[in-house]
Protein backbone atom coordinates (compact mmCIF):
# COMPACT_ATOMS: atom_id res chain seq x y z
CA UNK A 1 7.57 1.19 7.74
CA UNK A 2 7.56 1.50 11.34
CA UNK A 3 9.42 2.79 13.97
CA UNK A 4 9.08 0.13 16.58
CA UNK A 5 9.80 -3.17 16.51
CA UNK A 6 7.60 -5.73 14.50
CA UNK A 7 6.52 -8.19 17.18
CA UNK A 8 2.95 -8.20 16.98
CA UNK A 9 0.95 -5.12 16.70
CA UNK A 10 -0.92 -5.08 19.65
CA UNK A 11 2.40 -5.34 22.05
CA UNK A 12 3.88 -2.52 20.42
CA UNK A 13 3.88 0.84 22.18
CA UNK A 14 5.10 4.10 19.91
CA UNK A 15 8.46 5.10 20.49
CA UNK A 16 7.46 8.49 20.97
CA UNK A 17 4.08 11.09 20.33
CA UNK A 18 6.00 12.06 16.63
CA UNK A 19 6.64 8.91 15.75
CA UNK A 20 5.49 7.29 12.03
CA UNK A 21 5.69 3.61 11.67
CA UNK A 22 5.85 1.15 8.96
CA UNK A 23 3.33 -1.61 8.38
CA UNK A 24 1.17 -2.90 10.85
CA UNK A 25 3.16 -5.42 12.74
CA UNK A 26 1.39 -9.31 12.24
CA UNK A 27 -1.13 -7.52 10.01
CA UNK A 28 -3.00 -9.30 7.37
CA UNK A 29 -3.25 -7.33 4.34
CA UNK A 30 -2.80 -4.54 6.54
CA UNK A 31 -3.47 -1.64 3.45
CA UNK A 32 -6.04 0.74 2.42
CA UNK A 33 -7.32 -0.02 -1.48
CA UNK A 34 -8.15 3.51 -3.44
CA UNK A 35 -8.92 5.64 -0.76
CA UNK A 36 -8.48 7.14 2.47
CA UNK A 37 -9.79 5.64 5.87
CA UNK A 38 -12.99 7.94 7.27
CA UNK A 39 -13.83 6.49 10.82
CA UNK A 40 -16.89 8.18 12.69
CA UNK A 41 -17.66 6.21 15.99
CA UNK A 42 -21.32 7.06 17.21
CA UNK A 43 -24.38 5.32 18.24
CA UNK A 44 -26.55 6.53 14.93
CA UNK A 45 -25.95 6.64 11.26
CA UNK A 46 -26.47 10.61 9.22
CA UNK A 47 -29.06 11.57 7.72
CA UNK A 48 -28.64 10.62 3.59
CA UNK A 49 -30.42 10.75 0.46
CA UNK A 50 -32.28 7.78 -0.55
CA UNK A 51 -30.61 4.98 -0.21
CA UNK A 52 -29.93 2.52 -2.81
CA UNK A 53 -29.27 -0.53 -1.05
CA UNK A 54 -32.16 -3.14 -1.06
CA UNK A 55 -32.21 -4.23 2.74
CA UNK A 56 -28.86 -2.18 3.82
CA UNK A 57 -29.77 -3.33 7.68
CA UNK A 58 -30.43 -7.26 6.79
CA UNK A 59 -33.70 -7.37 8.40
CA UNK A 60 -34.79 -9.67 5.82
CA UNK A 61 -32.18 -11.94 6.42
CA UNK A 62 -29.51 -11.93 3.23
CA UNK A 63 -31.86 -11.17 0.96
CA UNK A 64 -30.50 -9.10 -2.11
CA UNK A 65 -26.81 -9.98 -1.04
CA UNK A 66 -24.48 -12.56 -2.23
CA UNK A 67 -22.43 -13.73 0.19
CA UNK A 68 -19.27 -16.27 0.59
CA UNK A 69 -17.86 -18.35 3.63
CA UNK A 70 -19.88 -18.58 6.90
CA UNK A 71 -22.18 -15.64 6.87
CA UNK A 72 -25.59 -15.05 8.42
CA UNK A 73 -27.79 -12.95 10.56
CA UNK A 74 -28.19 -11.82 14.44
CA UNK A 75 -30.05 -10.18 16.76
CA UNK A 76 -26.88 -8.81 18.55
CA UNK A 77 -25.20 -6.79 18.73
CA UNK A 78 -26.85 -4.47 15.96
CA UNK A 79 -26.29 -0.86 15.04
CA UNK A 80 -30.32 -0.48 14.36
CA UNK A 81 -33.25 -2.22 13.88
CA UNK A 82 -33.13 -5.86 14.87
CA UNK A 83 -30.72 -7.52 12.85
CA UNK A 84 -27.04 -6.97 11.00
CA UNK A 85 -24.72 -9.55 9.23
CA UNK A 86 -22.52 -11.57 11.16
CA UNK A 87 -19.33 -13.47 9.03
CA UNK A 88 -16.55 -15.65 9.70
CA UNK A 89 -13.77 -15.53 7.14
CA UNK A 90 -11.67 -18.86 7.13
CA UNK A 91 -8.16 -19.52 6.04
CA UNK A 92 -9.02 -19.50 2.15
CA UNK A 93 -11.85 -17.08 2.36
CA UNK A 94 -12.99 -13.61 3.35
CA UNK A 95 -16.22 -14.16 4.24
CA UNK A 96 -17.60 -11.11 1.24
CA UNK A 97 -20.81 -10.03 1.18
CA UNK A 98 -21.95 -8.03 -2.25
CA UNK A 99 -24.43 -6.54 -4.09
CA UNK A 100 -25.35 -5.03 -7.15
CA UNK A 101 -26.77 -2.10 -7.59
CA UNK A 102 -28.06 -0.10 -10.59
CA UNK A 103 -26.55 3.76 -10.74
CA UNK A 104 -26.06 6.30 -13.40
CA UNK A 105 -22.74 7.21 -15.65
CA UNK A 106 -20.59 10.14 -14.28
CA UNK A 107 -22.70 10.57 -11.08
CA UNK A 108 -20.84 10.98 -7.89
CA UNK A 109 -22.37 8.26 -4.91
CA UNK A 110 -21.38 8.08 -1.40
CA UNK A 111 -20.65 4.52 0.21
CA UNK A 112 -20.88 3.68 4.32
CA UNK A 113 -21.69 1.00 6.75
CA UNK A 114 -21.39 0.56 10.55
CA UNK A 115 -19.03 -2.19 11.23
CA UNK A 116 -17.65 -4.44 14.55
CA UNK A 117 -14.47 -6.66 14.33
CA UNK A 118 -10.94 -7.04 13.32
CA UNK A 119 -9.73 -6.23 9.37
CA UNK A 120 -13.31 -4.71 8.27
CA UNK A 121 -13.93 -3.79 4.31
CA UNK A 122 -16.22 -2.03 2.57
CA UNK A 123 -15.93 -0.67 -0.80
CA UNK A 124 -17.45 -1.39 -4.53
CA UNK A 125 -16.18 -2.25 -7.84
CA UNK A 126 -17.25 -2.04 -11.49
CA UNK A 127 -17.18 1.76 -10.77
CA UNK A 128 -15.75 2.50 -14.12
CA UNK A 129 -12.80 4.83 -12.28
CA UNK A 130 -10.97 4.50 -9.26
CA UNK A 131 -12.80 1.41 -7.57
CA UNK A 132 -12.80 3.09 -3.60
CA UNK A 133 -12.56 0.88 -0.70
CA UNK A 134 -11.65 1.57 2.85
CA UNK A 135 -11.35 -0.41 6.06
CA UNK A 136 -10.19 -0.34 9.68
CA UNK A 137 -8.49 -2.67 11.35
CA UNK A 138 -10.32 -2.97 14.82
CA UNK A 139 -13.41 -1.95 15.61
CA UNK A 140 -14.53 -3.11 18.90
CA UNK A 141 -17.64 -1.49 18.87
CA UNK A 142 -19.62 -0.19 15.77
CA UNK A 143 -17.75 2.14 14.23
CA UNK A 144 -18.89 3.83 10.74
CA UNK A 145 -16.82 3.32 7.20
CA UNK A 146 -17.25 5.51 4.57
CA UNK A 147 -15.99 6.13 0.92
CA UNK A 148 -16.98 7.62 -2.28
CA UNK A 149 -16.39 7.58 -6.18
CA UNK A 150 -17.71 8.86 -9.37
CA UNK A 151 -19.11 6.62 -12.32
CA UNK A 152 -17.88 5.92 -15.56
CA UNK A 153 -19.47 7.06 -18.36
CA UNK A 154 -20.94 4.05 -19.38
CA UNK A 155 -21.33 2.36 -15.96
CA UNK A 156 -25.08 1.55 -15.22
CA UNK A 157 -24.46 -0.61 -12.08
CA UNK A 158 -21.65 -1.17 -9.21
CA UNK A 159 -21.22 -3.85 -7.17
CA UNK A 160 -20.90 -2.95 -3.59
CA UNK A 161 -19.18 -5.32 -0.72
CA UNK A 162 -18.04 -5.97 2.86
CA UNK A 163 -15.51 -8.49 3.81
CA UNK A 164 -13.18 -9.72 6.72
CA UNK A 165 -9.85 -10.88 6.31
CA UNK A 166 -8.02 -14.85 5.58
CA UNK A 167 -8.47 -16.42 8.96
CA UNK A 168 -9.28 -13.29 11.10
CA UNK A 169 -12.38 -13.45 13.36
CA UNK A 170 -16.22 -12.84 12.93
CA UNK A 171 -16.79 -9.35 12.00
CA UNK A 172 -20.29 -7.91 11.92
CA UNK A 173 -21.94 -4.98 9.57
CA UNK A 174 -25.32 -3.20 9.70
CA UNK A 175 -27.15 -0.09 7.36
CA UNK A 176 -25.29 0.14 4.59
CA UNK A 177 -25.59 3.03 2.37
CA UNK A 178 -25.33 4.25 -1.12
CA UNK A 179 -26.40 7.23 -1.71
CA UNK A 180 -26.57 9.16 -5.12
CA UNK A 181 -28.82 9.40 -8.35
CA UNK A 182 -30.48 6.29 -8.74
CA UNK A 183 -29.84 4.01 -12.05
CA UNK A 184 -32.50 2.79 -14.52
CA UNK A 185 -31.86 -0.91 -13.55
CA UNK A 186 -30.22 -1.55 -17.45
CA UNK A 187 -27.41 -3.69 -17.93
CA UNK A 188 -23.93 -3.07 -17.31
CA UNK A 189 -21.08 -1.83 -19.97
CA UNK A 190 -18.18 -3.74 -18.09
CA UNK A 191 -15.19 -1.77 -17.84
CA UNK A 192 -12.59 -2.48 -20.42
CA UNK A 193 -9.73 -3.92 -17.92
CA UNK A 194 -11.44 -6.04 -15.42
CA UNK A 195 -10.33 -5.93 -12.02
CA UNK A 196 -10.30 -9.15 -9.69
CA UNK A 197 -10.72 -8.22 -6.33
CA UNK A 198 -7.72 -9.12 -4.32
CA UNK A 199 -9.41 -11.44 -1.84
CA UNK A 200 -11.01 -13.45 -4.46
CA UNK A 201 -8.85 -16.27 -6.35
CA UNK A 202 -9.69 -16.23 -9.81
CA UNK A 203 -10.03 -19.49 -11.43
CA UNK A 204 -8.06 -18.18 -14.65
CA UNK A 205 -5.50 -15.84 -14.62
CA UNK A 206 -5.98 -11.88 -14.21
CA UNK A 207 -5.69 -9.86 -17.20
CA UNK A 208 -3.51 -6.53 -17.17
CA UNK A 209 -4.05 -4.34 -19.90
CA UNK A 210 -1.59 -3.50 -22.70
CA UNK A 211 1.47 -1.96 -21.84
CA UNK A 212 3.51 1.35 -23.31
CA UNK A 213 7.32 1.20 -23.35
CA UNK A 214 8.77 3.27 -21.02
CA UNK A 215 12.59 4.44 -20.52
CA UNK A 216 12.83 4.79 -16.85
CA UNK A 217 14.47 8.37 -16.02
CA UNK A 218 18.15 8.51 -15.60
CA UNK A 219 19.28 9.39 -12.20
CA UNK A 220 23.07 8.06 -12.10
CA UNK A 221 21.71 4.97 -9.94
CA UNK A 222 23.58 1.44 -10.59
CA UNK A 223 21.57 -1.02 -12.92
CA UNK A 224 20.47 -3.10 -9.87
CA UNK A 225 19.96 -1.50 -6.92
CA UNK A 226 19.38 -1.75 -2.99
CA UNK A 227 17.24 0.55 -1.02
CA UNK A 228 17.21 0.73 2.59
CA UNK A 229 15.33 2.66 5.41
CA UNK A 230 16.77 4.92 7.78
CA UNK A 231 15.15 5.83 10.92
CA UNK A 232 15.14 9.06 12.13
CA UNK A 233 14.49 7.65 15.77
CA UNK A 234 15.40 5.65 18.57
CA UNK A 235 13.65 2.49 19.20
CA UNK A 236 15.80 -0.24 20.23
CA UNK A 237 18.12 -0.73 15.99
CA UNK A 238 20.90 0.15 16.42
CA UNK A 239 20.69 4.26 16.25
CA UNK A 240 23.02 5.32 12.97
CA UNK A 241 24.44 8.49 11.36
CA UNK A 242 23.78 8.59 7.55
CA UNK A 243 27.42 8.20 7.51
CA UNK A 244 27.15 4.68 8.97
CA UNK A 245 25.04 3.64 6.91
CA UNK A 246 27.00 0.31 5.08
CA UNK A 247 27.98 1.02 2.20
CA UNK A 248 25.57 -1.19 0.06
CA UNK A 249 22.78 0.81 0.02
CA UNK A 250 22.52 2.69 -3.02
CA UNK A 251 19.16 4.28 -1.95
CA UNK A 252 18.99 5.42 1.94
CA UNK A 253 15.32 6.42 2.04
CA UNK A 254 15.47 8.71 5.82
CA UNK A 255 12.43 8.19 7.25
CA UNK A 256 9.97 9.98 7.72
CA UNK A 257 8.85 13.27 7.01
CA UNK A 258 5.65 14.56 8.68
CA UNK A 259 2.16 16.43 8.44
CA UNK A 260 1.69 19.93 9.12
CA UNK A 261 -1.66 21.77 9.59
CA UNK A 262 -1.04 22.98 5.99
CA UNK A 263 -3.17 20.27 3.72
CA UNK A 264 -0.79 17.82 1.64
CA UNK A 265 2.37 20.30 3.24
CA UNK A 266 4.87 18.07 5.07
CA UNK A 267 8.14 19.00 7.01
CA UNK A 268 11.09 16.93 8.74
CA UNK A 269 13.56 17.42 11.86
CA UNK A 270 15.79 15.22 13.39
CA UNK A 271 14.58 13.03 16.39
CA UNK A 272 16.97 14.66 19.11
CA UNK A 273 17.31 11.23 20.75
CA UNK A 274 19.75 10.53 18.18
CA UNK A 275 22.44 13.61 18.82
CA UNK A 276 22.77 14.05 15.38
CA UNK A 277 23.21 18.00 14.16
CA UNK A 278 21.40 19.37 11.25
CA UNK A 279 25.27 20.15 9.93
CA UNK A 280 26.05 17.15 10.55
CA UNK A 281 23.24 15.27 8.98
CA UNK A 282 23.61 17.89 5.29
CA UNK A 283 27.50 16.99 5.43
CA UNK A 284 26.48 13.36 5.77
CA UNK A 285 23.93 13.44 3.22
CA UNK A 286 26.54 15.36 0.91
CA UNK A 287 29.25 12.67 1.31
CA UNK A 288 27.12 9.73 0.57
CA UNK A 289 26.22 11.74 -2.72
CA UNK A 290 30.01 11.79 -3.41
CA UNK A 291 30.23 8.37 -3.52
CA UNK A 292 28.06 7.68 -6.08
CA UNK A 293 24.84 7.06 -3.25
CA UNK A 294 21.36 8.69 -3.25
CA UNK A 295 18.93 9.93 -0.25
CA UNK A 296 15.45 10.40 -0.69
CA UNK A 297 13.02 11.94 2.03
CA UNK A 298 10.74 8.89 2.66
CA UNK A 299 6.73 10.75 3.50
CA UNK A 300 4.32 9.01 6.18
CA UNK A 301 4.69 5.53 7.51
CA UNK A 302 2.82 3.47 8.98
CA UNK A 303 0.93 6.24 10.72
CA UNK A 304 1.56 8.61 8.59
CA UNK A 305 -1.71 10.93 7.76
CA UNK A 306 -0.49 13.39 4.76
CA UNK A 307 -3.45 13.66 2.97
CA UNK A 308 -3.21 14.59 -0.79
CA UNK A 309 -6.51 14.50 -2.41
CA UNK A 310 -7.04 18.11 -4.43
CA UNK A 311 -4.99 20.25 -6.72
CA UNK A 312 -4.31 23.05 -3.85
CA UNK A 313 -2.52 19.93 -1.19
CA UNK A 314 -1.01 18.21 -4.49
CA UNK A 315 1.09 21.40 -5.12
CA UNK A 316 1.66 22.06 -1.09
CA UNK A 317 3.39 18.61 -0.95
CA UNK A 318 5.31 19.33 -3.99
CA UNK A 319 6.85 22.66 -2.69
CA UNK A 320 6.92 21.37 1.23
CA UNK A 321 9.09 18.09 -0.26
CA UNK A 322 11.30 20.46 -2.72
CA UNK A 323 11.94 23.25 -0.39
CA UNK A 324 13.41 20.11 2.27
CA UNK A 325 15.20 18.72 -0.53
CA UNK A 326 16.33 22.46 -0.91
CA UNK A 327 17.33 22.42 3.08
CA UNK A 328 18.81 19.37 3.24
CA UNK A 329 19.87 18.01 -0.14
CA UNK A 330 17.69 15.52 -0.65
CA UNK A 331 18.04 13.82 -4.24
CA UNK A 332 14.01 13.02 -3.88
CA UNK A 333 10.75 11.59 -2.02
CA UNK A 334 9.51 7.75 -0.90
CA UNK A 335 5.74 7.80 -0.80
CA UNK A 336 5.49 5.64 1.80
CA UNK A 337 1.40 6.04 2.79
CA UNK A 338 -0.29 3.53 4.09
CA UNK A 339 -3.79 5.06 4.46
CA UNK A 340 -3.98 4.72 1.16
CA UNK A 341 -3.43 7.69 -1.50
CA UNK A 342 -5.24 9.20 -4.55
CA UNK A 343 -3.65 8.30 -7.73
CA UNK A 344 -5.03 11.81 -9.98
CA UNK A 345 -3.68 14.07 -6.83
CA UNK A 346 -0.75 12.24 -5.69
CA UNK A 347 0.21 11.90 -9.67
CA UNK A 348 -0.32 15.44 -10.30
CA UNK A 349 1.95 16.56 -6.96
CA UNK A 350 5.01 14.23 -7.82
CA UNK A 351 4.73 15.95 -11.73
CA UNK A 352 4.77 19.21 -10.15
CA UNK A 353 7.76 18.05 -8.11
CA UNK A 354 9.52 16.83 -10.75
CA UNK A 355 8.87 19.93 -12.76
CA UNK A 356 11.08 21.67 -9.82
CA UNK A 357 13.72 19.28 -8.99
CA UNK A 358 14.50 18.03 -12.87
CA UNK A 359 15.13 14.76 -14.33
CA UNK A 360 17.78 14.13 -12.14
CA UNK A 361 14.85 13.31 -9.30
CA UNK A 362 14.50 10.35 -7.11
CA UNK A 363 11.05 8.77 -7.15
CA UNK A 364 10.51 5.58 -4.88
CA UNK A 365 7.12 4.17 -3.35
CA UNK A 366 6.80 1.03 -0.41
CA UNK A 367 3.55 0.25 -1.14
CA UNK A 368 2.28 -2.65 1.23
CA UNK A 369 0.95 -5.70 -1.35
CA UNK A 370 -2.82 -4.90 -1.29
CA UNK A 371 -1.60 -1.98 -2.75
CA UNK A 372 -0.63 -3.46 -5.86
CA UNK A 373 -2.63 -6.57 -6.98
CA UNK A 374 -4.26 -4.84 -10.03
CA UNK A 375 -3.79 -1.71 -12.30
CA UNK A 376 -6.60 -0.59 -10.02
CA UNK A 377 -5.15 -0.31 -6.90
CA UNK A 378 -3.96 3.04 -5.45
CA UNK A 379 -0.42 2.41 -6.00
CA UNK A 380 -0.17 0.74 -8.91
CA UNK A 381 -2.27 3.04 -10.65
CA UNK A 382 -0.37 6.14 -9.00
CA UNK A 383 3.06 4.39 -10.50
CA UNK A 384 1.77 3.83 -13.77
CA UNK A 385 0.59 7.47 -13.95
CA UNK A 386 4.25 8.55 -13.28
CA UNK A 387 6.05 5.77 -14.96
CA UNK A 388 8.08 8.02 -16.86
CA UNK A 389 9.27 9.18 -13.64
CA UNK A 390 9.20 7.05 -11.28
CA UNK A 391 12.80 5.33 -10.17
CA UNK A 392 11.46 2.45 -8.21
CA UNK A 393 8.28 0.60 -6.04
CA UNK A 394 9.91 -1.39 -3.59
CA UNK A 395 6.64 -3.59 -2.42
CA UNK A 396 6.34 -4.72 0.94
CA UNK A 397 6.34 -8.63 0.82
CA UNK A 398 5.38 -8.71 4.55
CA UNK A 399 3.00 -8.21 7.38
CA UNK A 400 0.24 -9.06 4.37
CA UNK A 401 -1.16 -12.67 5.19
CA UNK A 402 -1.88 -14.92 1.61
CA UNK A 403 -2.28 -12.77 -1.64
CA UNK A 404 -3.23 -13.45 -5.11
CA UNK A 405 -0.15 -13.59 -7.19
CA UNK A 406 0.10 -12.76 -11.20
CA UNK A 407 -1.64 -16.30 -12.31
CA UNK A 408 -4.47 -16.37 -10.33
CA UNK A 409 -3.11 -18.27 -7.33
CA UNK A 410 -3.07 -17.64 -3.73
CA UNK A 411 0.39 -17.23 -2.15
CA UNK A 412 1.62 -17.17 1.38
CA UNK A 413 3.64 -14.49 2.53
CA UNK A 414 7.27 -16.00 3.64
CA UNK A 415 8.08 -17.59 0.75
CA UNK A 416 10.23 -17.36 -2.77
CA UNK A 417 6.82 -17.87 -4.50
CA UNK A 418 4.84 -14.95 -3.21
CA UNK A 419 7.56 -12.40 -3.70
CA UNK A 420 7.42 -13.63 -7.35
CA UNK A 421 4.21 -13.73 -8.33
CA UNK A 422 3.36 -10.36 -6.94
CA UNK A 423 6.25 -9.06 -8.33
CA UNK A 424 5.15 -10.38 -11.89
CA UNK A 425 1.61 -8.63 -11.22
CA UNK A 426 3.33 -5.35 -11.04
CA UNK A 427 4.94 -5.96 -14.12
CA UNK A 428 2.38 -7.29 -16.33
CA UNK A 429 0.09 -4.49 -14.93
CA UNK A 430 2.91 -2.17 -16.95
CA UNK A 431 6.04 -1.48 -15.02
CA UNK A 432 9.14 -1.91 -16.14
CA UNK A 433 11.17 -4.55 -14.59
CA UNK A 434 13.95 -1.68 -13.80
CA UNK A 435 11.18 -0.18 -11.76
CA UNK A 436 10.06 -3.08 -9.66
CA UNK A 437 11.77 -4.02 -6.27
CA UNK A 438 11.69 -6.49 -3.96
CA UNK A 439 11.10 -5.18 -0.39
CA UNK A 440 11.71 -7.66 3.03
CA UNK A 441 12.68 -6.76 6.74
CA UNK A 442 16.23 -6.59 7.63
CA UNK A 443 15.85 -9.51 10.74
CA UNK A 444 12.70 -11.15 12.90
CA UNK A 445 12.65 -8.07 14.62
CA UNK A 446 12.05 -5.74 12.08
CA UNK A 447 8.53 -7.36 11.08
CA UNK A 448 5.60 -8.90 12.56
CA UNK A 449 5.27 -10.84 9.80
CA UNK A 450 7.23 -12.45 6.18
CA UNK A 451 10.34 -12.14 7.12
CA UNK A 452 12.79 -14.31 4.71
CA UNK A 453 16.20 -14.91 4.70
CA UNK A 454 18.36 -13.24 2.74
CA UNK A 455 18.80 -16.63 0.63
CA UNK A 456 15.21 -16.00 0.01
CA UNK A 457 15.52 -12.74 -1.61
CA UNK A 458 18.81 -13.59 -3.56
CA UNK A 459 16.72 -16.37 -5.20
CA UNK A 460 13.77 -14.23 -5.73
CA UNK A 461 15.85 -12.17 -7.55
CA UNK A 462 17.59 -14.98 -9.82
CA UNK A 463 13.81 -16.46 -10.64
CA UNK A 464 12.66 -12.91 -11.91
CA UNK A 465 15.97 -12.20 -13.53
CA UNK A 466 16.66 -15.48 -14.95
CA UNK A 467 14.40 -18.47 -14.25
CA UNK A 468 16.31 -20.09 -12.10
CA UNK A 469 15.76 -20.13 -7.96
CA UNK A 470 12.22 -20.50 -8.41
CA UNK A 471 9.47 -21.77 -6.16
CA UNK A 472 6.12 -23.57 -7.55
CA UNK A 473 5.89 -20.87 -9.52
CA UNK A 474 7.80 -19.70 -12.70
CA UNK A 475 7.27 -16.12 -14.44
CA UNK A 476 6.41 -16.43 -18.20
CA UNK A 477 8.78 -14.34 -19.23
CA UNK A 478 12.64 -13.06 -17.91
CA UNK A 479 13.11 -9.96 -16.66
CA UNK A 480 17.00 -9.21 -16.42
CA UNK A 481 16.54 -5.51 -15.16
CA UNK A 482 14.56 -6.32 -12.41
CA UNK A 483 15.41 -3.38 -9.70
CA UNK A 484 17.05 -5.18 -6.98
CA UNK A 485 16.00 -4.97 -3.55
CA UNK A 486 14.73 -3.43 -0.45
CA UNK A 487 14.86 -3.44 3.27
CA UNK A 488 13.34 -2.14 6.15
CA UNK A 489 15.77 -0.72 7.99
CA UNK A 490 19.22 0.38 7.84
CA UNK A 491 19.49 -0.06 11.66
CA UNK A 492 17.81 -3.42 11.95
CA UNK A 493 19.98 -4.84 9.62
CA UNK A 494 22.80 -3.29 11.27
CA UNK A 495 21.48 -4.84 14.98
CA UNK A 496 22.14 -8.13 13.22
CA UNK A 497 25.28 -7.56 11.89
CA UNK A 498 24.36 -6.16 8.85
CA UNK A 499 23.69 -9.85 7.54
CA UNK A 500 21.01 -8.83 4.67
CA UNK A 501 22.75 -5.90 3.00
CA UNK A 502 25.87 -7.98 3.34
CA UNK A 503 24.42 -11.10 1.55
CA UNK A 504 21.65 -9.27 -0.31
CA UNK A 505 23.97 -6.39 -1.38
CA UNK A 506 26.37 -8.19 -2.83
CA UNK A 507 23.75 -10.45 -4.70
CA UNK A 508 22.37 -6.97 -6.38
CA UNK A 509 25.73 -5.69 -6.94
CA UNK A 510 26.60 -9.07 -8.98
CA UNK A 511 23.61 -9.12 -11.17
CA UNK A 512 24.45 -8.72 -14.88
């Protein structure tokens, strides 16, 4: 979530040097899928190990790739040599680019590529583990991408690809490199859940593998609940003590909590544009508590860089998070990354966390949607390693262009239908329906993008609960304990009179 207003991302300055934001403003599937970003701009590529790719700088044309949409080859610009791919995404396609390549089971490979343009991917699937894939958002020269993963132990090939984004411009790619122990060229053991890739619209429905019941953990929350974001700076909401925070919220998520130079260790202090004392801010904290309300820590943002991606920053996040909900009296963290994070590490430090704080803990994640289209994704896969203690995932249904939804369709952002259907996927993937939320922006000026009215939510909520509400598209099944409902922020719904938690709230509250 982010700390200035959502008007288009590139008209938004910072509202100060500390500041963590929230999605990319206007952003089309503005997320990072398994793994971190790694940007290196330079005029020449490393040197690697053999390379696996069969014609990785497109000098012979496309040979040995398989590509979709408008794609071809040019003489300029180039990174090397005298040709690279050029491709134009349109409004139903992403203009992907893949190949297959033949590897070796439980072997570790190294992925790049020099890129150019707006919304750049690169990443592979079929991995048999974590599929990786990274991207950047602008690159207007050529700037490297660069990811890794480690094969399954029957995995004998991977298919690696680059792709734009739904009607963003030409983007262009050259040497791309996998490097690692080179595969026999046998056939493939698919993995046993397949994963559609979330810019491709299946022509059947995705499957999501079987799921394990799961009693969500018991922290004294309401049956249906609403979550909101509080910003801990000033930049043009209305600026808010905790203690005027309305009183629908049942979550206030205070965001955000920063890096330190201690990997995976983050710390928080008040903005002091806001005036607000730290004894101030604990009583606050304390008397929201007493009425029955709970406040979580909320970690990164939209440029938030916490990197947790070993055992020795997994367990610095856990103490650096329990020793501020120590400080301050935190009832628990909001994972809130949108460089993407690493399911095994982030899984293991919220364990450890919980481990410290008790059952009583708080868990809630904002992932944006590309974060959660399949059990693959970093999210999703992070929430179903914790289900057993995770409170809530409040999705972003905004500043994310046209998705795939649950039965294979493609959804536009902005509407009853694409709230529902993604909300569905996260559920059939294995969630709970008492751990799935809906998450919008509080007013026009608290997203770039997919803003709804609050009508739009409260009928969201009615087609997951009950059937009835719905767009074109109607769940298979009911799911009376879905969550209830997010918003970003506290003080942009409070700019505009508090019109969402007012309408919204009350629709929660009322839920049976």
């Amino acid at each position: 979530m982010e700390r200035t207003t959502r008007s288009h991302p590139e008209g938004r300055a910072a509202a100060r040097s500390r500041v963590r934001r929230r999605a990319l403003a206007g952003l089309s599937a503005a997320a990072v899928v398994g793994s971190c970003v790694a940007l290196v701009a330079g005029p020449q590529a490393s040197a690697a190990t053999t390379n696996l790719v069969a014609n990785p700088g497109f000098e012979s044309g496309l040979s040995g790739w398989t590509c979709t949409g408008g794609a071809t080859t040019v003489t300029s610009p180039v990174h090397s040599g005298s040709a690279a791919l050029q491709a134009a995404p349109s409004n139903a396609d992403t203009a992907q680019c893949s190949q297959t390549v033949s590897v070796q089971p439980n072997s570790q490979y190294s992925l790049s590529a020099w890129v150019e343009g707006a919304y750049v991917y690169l990443g592979a699937s079929g991995t048999g583990g974590t599929d990786p894939s990274t991207w950047t958002p602008s690159a207007s020269s050529y700037t490297q991408l660069s990811t890794s993963f480690t094969t399954g132990a029957s995995t004998h090939s991977v298919t690696v690809y680059l792709h734009g984004w739904y009607a963003q411009p030409a983007y262009d790619a050259d040497d791309v490199v996998l490097s690692g122990p080179a595969g026999s060229g046998g056939t493939t053991t698919p993995p046993t859940t397949p994963r559609p890739r979330p810019h491709h619209t299946p022509t059947t429905p995705p499957t999501t593998p079987p799921t394990t019941p799961v009693t969500p953990p018991a922290t004294g929350l309401p049956k249906h609940a609403v979550t909101g974001y509080w910003q801990d700076f000033d930049n043009g909401a209305t600026k808010q003590t905790i203690a005027q925070v309305q009183n629908q919220y049942d979550i206030i998520a205070v965001a955000f909590a920063t890096s330190t130079t201690t990997p995976g260790a983050v710390t928080f202090s008040l903005d002091p544009a806001l005036n607000y004392t730290d004894a101030q801010f604990k009583a606050d904290i304390a008397a929201k508590q007493a009425a029955g309300k709970k406040v979580v820590i909320s970690v990164g943002g939209q440029n938030g860089t916490i990197s947790v991606t070993d055992s020795t920053s997994a367990t610095n996040f856990a103490n650096s998070v329990y020793s501020l909900m120590q400080t301050y009296g935190f009832n628990g963290v909001d994972i809130d990354l949108e460089n993407g994070i690493n399911p095994t590490y982030m899984s293991q430090a919220l364990r450890s966390l919980s481990s410290k704080a008790g059952s009583g803990l708080v868990i809630t994640m904002a992932p944006q949607t590309i974060d959660m289209l399949s059990a693959s994704s970093d999210y999703l896969a992070t929430a179903l390693k914790i289900k057993d203690i995770l409170t809530v995932v409040n999705t972003q249904y905004y500043n994310s262009g046209s998705m795939n939804g649950c039965d294979g369709g493609v959804y536009s952002q902005g509407t009853v239908d694409f709230i529902t259907t993604l909300a569905c996927t996260a559920i059939q993937a294995g969630l709970d329906p008492s751990q799935v939320g809906i998450g919008t922006p509080a007013s026009t000026s608290a997203a770039g993008s997919g803003y709804v009215s609050p009508s739009v939510v409260d009928n969201a909520l009615d087609c997951l609960a009950q059937g009835t509400g719905c767009g074109s598209f109607h769940p298979s099944a009911k799911w009376p304990t879905i969550r209830g409902a997010m918003t970003w922020s506290t003080n942009w719904d409070a700019a505009a009179g508090n019109t969402w938690s007012n309408t919204v709230g009350a629709h929660v509250h009322g839920m049976s």
